[in-house]
Protein backbone atom coordinates (compact mmCIF):
# COMPACT_ATOMS: atom_id res chain seq x y z
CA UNK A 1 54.52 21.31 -23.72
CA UNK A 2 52.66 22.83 -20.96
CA UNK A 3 53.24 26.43 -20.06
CA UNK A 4 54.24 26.30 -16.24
CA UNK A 5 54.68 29.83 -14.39
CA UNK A 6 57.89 30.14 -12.51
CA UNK A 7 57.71 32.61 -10.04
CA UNK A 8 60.36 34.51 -8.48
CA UNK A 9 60.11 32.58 -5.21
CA UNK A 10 60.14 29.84 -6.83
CA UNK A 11 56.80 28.63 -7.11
CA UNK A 12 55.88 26.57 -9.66
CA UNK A 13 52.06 26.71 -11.43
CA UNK A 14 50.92 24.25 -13.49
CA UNK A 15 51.51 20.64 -12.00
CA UNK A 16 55.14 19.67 -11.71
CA UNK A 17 54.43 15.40 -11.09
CA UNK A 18 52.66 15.92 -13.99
CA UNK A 19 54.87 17.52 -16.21
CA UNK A 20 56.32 15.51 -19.74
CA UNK A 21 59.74 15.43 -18.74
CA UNK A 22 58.99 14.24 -15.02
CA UNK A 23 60.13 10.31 -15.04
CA UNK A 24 60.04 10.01 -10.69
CA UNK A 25 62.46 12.51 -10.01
CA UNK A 26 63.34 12.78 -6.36
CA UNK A 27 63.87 16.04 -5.90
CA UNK A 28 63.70 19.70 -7.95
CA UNK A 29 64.96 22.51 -6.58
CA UNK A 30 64.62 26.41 -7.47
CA UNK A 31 67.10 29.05 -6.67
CA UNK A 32 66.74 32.63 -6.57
CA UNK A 33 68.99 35.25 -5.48
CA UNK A 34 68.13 38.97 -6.44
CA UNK A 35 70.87 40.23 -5.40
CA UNK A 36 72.96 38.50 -7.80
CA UNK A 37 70.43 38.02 -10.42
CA UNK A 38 70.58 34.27 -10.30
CA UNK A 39 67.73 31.97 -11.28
CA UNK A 40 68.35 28.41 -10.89
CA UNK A 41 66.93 24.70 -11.24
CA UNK A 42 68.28 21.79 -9.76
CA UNK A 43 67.36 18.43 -10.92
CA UNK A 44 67.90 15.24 -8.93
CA UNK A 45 67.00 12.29 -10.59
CA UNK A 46 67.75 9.42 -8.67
CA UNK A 47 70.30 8.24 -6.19
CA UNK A 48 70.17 4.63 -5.54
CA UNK A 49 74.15 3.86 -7.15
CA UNK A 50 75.06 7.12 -4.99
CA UNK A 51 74.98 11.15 -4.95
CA UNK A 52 73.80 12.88 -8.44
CA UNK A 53 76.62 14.24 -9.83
CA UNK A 54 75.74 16.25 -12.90
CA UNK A 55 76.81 19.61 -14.53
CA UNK A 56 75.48 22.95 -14.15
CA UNK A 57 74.49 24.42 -17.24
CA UNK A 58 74.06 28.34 -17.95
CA UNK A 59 72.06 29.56 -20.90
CA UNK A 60 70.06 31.73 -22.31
CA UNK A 61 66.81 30.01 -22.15
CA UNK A 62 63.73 31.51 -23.65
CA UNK A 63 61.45 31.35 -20.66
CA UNK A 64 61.64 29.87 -17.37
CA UNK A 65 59.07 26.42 -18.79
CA UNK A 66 61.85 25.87 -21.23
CA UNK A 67 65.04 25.66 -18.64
CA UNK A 68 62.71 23.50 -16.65
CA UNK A 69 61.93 20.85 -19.09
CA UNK A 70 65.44 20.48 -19.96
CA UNK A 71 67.14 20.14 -16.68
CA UNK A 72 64.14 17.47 -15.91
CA UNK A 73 66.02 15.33 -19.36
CA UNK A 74 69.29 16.22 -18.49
CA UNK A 75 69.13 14.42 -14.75
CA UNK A 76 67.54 11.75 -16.03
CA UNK A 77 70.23 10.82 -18.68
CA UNK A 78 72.85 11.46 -15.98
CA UNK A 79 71.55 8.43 -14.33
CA UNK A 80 71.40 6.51 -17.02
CA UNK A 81 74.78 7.88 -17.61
CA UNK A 82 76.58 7.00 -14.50
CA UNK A 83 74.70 3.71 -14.41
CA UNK A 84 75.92 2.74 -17.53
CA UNK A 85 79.18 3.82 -16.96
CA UNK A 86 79.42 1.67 -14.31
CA UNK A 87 79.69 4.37 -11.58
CA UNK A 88 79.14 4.69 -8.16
CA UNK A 89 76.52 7.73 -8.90
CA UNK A 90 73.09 9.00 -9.40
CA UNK A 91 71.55 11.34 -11.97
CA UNK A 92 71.58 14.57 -11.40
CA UNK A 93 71.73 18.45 -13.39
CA UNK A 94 71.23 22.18 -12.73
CA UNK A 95 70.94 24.76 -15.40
CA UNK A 96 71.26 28.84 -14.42
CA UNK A 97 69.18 30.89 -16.40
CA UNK A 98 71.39 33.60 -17.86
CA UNK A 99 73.92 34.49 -20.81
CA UNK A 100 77.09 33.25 -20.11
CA UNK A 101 78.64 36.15 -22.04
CA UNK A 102 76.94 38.99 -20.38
CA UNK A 103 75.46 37.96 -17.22
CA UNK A 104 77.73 35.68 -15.31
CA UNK A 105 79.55 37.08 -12.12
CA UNK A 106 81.59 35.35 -9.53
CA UNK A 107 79.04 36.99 -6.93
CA UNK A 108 76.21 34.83 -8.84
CA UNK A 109 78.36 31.31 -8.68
CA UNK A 110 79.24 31.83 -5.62
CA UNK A 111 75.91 32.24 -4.55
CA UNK A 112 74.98 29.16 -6.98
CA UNK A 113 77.12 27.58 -4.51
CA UNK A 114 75.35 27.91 -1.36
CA UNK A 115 72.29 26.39 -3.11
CA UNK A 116 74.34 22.83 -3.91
CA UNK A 117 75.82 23.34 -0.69
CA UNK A 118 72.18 23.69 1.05
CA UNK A 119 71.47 19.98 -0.15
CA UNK A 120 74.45 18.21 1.93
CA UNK A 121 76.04 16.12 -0.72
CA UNK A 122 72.49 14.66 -2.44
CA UNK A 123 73.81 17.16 -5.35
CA UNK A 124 77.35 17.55 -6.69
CA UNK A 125 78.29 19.57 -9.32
CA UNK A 126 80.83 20.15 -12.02
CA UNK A 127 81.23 22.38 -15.41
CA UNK A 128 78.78 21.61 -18.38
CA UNK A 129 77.58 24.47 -21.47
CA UNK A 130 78.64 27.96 -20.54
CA UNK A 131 80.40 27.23 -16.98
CA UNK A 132 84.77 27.19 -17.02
CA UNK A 133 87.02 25.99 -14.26
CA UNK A 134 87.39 29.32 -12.86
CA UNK A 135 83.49 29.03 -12.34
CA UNK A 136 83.28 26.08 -10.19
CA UNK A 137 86.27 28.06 -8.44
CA UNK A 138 84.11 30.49 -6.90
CA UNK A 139 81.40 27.37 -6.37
CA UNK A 140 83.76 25.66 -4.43
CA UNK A 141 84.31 28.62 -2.40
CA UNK A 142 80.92 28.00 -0.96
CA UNK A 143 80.81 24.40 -0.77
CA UNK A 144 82.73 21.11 -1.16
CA UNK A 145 80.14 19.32 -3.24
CA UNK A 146 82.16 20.23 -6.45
CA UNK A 147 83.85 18.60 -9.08
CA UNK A 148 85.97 19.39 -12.13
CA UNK A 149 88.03 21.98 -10.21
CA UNK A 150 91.72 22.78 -11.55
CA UNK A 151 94.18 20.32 -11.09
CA UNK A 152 96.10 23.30 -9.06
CA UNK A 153 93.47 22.78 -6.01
CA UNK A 154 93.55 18.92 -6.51
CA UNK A 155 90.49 18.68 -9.08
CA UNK A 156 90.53 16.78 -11.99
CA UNK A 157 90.65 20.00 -14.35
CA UNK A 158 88.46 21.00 -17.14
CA UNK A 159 86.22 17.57 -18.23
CA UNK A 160 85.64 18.50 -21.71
CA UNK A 161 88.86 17.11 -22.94
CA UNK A 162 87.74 13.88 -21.94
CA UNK A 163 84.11 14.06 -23.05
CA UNK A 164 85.42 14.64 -26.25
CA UNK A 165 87.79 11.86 -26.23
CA UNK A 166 85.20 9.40 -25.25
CA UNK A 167 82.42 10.42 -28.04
CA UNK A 168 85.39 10.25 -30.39
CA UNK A 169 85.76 6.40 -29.13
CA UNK A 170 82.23 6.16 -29.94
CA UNK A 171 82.42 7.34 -33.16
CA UNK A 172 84.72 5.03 -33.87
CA UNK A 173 82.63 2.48 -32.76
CA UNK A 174 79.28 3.33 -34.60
CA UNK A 175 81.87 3.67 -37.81
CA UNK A 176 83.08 -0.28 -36.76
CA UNK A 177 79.18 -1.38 -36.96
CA UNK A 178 77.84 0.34 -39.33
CA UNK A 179 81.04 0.14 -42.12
CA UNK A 180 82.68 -2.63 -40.62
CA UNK A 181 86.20 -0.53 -39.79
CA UNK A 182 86.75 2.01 -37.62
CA UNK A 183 88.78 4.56 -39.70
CA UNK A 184 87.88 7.77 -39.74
CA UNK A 185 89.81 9.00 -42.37
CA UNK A 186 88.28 10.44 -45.36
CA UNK A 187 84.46 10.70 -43.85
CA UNK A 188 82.53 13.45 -43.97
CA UNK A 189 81.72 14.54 -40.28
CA UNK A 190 79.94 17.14 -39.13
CA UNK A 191 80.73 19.09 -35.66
CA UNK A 192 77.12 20.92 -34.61
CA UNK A 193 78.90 23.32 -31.84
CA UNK A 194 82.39 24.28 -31.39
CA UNK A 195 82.75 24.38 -27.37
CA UNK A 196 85.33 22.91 -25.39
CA UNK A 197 83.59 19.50 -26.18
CA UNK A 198 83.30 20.00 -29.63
CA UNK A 199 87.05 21.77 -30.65
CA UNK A 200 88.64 18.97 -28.75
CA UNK A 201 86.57 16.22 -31.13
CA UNK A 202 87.34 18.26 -33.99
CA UNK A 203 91.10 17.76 -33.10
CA UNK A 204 91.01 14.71 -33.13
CA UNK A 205 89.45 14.16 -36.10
CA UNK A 206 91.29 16.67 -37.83
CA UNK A 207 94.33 13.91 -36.59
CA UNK A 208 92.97 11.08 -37.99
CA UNK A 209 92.22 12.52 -41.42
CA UNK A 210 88.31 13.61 -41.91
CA UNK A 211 86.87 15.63 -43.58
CA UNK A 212 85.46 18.33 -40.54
CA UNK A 213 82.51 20.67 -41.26
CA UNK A 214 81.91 22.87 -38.42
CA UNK A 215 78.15 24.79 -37.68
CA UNK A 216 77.80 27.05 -34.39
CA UNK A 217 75.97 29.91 -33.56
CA UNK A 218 78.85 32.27 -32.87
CA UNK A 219 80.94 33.18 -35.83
CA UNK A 220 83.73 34.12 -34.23
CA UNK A 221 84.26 30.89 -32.94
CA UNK A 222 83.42 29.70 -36.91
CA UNK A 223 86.10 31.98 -37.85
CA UNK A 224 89.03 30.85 -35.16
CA UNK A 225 88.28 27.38 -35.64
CA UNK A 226 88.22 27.80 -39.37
CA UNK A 227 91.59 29.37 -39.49
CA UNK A 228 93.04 26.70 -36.10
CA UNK A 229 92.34 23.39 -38.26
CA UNK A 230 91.46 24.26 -41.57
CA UNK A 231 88.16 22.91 -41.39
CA UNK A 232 85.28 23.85 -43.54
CA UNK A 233 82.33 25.91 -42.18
CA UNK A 234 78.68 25.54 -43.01
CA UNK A 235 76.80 28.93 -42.15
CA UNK A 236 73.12 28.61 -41.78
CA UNK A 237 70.53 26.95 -39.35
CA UNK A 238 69.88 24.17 -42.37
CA UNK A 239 72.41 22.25 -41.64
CA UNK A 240 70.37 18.19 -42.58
CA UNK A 241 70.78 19.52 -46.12
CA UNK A 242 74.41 19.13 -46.30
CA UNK A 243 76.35 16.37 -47.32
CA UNK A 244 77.87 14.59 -44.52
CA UNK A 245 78.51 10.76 -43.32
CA UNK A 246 78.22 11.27 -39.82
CA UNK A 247 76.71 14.06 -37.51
CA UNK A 248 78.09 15.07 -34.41
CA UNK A 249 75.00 17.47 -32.40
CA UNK A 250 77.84 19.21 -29.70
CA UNK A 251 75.92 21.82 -28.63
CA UNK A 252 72.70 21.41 -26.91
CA UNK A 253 69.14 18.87 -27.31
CA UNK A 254 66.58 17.84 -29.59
CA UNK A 255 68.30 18.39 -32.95
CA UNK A 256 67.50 15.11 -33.64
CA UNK A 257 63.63 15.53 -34.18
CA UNK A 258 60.80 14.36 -37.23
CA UNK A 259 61.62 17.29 -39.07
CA UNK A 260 65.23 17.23 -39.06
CA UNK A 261 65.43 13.43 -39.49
CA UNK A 262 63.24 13.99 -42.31
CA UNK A 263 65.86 16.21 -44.16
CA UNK A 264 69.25 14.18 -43.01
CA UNK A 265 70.71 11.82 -45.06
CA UNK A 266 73.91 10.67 -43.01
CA UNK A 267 75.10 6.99 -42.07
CA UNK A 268 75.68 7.85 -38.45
CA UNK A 269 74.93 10.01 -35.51
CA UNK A 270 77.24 9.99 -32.67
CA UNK A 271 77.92 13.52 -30.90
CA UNK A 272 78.63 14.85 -27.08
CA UNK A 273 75.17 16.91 -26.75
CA UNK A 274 72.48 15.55 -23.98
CA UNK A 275 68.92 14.35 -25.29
CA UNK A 276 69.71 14.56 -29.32
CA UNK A 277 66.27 12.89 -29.67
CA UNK A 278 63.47 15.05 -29.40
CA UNK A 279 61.34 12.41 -28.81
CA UNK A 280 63.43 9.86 -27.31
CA UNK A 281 61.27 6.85 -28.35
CA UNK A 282 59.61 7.51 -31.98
CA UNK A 283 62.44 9.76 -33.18
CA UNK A 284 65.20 6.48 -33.23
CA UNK A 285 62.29 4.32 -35.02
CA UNK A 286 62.48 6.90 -37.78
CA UNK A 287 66.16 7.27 -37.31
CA UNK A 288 66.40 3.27 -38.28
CA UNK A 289 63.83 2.95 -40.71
CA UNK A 290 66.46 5.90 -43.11
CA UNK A 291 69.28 3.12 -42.12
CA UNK A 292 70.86 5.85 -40.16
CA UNK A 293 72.48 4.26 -37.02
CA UNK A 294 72.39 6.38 -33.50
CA UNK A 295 75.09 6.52 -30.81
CA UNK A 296 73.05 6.72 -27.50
CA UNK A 297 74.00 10.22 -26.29
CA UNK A 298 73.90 9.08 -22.75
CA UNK A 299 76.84 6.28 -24.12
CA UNK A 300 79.90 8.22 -25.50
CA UNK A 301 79.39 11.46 -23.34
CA UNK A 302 80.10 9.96 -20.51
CA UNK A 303 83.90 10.65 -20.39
CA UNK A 304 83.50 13.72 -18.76
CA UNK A 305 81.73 12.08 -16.22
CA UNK A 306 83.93 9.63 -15.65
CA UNK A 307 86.84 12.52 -15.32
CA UNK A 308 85.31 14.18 -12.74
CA UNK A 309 84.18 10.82 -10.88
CA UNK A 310 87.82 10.44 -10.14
CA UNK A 311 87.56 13.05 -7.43
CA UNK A 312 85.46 10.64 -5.62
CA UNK A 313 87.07 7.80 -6.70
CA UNK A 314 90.86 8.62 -6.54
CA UNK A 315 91.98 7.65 -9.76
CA UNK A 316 94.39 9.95 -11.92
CA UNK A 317 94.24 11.40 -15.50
CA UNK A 318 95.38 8.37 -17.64
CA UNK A 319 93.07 6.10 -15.50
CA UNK A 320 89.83 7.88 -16.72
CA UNK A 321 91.31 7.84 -20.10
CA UNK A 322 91.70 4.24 -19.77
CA UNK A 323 88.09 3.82 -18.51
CA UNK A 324 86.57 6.11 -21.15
CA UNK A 325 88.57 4.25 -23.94
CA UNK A 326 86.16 2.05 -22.77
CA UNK A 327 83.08 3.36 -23.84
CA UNK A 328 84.42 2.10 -27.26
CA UNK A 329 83.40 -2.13 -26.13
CA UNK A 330 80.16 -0.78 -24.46
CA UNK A 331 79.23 1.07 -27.49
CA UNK A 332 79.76 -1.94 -29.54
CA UNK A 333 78.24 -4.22 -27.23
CA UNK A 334 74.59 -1.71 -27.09
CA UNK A 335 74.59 -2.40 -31.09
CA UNK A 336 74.61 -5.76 -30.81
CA UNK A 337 72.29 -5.92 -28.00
CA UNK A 338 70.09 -3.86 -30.09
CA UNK A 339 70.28 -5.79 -33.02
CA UNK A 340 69.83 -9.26 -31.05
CA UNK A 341 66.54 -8.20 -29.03
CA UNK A 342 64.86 -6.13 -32.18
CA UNK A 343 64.91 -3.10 -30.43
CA UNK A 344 66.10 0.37 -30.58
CA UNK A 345 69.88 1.47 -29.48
CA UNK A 346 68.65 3.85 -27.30
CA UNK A 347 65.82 1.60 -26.06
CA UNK A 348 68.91 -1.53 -25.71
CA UNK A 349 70.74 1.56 -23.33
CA UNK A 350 68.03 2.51 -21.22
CA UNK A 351 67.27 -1.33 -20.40
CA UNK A 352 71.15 -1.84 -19.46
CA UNK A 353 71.18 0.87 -17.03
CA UNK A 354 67.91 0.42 -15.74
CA UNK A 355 68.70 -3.09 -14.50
CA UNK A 356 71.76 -2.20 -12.77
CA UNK A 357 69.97 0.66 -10.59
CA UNK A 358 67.01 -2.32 -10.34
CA UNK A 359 69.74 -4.82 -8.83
CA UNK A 360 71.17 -1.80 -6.66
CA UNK A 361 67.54 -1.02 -4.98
């Protein structure tokens, strides 16, 4: 990739419209606050089905090049997302540049929030990796393009939950095509990333019977989880090695790449992290040609999306459960798509939503 040079005012050296990840994205915006030490990008997308609603996500990124490429993949999948989805919404993402451990203050949300606020509505916002409830608290102190604020202040609450239960649904699904039932029980699954996302699939599962292996970064989180659900851990960052039927990436992108696909010799993969596929194209041709069938990401993520679209929308709790048990049919019906035109899942996806933002233009 293309080293670009982020400035602290925000200037960016290197060509931007030029950049890998840039797919006609209407707007990027950097944020910079010394004060509060925050460093920001804000990716929107595309709007045509409506604003770009799309978390903010805080980590720890290696240099400033790296947070920009991935916030440039993330608001592109959120349109596809909310397109797919069948929502009323464009793609869009932000990512902070900071630990989430260490660095985060309410001082540095808060002034997070005057950014979103500084693009009247184009951007809304909501939790994603590294940002709580209590965080988009203090955004929403600053400005009322928010979502996934406790239910106490008339939000939907924390999203996760739901993004777990609807990549669960997919799961389910892929398991349904590529097995030809839909029970869980008994099958090898492992959880890359135990977050909010990725405890609340491992509950379920735990529920219906699998067999859970857990990997994360953190080992405390290992060890709680470990002693919560009696799951089994896998330390070590070669994880394609292990013997698994399905893998579920939870944590963040590009896991799926040559190398890794190389090593992996699962039936399925179908987790709640954005852009699994390095290479969103070549990596699923190489993904097919092991007989290992792929869950668009973009698919069975999209319950927390749909949660937090309910703000807009004015639709309760069970309702976005009801519309995320959903993503169960349109899983299904991607597969077949696939499998009918002779291209990839991801490529059958992309072509679904596309036309619906064409027909919207």
């Amino acid at each position: 990739m293309k080293d670009f040079n982020i400035t602290d005012q925000g200037e960016v050296a290197g060509g931007i419209f030029t950049h890998v990840s840039f797919k006609n994205h209407e707007q990027v915006v950097f944020c910079n606050d010394q004060e509060t030490g925050l460093k920001a990008i804000i990716g929107i997308h595309n709007t045509t089905l409506g604003p770009a609603l799309g978390g903010t996500r805080m980590w720890n990124y290696s240099n400033e090049a790296e947070a920009l490429n991935d916030v440039l993949r993330l608001s592109r999948g959120m349109t596809f997302k909310a397109a797919i989805s069948g929502l009323n919404l464009g793609g869009g993402k932000a990512v902070i540049i900071a630990d989430s451990r260490k660095d985060k203050t309410d001082a540095m949300m808060q002034k997070f929030g005057e950014f979103v606020n500084s693009l009247s509505g184009r951007y809304i916002t909501a939790e994603d990796v590294g940002i709580t409830t209590h965080d988009m608290e203090m955004v929403k102190m600053k400005t009322n393009h928010v979502s996934g604020i406790p239910e106490s202040m008339g939000g939907s609450g924390d999203p996760s939950p739901v993004t777990a239960y609807g990549v669960y649904m997919g799961m389910k699904a892929a398991a349904k095509y590529k097995y030809g039932n839909d029970n869980l029980a008994g099958r090898k699954v492992l959880v890359q990333g135990i977050g909010h996302v990725g405890e609340t699939l491992v509950h379920h599962l735990c529920q219906e019977g699998a067999q859970v292996i857990i990997n994360d970064i953190h080992q405390d989180r290992i060890d709680e989880m470990v002693t919560k659900y009696g799951v089994k851990a896998h330390i070590g960052s070669d994880i394609f090695n292990a013997d698994f039927d399905i893998y579920a990436p939870c944590a963040l992108g590009a896991t799926v790449n040559a190398d890794s696909i190389a090593r992996m010799n699962c039936d399925i993969i179908a987790g709640a992290a954005n852009n699994q596929l390095a290479e969103e194209w070549s990596d699923e041709i190489l993904l097919a040609k092991k007989g290992i069938l792929y869950a668009p990401d973009f698919v069975i993520n999209a319950g927390g999306l749909i949660n937090v679209y309910s703000e807009i929308a004015k639709y309760d709790r069970s309702e976005s459960l009801r519309r995320t048990e959903e993503i169960y049919n349109t899983t299904l019906d991607i597969f077949r798509h696939a499998e009918i035109e002779g291209i990839t899942n991801h490529a059958a996806a992309v072509k679904i939503a596309q036309a619906r933002i064409d027909n919207a233009k």
